[in-house]
Protein backbone atom coordinates (compact mmCIF):
# COMPACT_ATOMS: atom_id res chain seq x y z
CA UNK A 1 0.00 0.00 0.00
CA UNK A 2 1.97 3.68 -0.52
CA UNK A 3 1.92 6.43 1.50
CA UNK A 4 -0.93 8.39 -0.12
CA UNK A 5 -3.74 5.54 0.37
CA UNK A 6 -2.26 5.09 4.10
CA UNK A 7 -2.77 8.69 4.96
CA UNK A 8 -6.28 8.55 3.14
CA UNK A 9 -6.82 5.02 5.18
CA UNK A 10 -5.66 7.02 8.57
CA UNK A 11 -7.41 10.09 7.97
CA UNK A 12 -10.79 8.41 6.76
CA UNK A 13 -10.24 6.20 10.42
CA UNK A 14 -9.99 9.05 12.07
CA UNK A 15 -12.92 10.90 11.14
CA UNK A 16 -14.88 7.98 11.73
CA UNK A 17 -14.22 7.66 15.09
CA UNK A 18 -15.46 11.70 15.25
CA UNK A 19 -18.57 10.38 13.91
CA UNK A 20 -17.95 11.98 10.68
CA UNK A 21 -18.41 9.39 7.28
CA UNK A 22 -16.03 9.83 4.65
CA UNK A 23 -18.34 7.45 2.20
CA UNK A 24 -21.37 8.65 0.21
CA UNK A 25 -24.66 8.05 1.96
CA UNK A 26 -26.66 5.94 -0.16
CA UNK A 27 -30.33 7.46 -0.64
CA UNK A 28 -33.01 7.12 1.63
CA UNK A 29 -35.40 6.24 -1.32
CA UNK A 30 -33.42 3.56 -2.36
CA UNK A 31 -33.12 2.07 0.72
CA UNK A 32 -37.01 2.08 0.81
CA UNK A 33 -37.27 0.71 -2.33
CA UNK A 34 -34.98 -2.22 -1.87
CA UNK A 35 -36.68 -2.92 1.93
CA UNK A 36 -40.09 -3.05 0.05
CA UNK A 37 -38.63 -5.82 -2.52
CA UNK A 38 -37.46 -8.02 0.02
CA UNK A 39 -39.61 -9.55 2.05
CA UNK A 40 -40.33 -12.42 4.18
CA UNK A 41 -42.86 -14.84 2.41
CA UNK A 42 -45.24 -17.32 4.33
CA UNK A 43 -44.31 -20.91 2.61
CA UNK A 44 -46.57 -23.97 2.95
CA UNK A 45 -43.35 -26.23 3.67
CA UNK A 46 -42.01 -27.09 7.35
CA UNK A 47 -38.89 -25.97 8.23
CA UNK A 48 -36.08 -27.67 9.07
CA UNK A 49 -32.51 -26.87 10.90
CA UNK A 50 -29.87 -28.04 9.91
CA UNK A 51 -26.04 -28.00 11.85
CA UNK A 52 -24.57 -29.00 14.93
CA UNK A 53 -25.72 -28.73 18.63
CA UNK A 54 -23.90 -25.73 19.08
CA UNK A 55 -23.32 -23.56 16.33
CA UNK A 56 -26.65 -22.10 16.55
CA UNK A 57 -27.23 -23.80 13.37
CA UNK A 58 -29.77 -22.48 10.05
CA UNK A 59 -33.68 -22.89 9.98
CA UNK A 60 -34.17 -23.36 6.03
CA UNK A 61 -37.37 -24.77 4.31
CA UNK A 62 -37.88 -28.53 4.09
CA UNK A 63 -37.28 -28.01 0.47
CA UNK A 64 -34.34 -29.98 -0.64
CA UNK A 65 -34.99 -32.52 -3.19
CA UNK A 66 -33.07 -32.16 -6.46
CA UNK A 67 -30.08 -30.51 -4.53
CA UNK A 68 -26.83 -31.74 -5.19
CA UNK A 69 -24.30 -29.00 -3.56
CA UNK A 70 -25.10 -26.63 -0.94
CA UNK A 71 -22.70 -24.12 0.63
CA UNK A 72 -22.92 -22.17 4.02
CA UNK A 73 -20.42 -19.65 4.84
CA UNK A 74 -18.52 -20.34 7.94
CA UNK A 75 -19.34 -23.80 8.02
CA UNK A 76 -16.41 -26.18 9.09
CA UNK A 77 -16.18 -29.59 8.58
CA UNK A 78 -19.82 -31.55 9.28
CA UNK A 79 -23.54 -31.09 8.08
CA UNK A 80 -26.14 -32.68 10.01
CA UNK A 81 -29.45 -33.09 8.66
């Protein structure tokens, strides 16, 4: 990294923790639009969790015939289902 985009990287920190953003602020309307798009949908298919005993594990539908390869992020080495 050179000098100049370590001083920007330093200064932007700083600011930051002054409470003062250094990034464009996306638009509210946007936002809005996007929030209204996504959605939670009611689905006549039991849920199931899948993981192990401690990991807090994911609630996904009951849906997985015809599924060859599935990947979670963060997952280590076992899937229990």
């Amino acid at each position: 990294m050179g000098l100049r985009k370590k001083l920007k990287k330093k200064i932007c920190e700083y600011l930051l923790n002054k409470g003062i953003f250094t990034s464009k602020k996306t638009d509210l309307k946007k936002i809005d639009r996007f929030l209204n798009m996504v959605h939670p949908e009611s689905l006549n298919i039991e849920n199931i969790r899948i993981g192990g005993d401690n990991d807090g594990g994911y609630i996904i539908p009951n849906d997985l015939n015809g599924i060859k390869y599935c990947f979670f992020s963060w997952c280590r080495y076992s899937l229990k289902i």
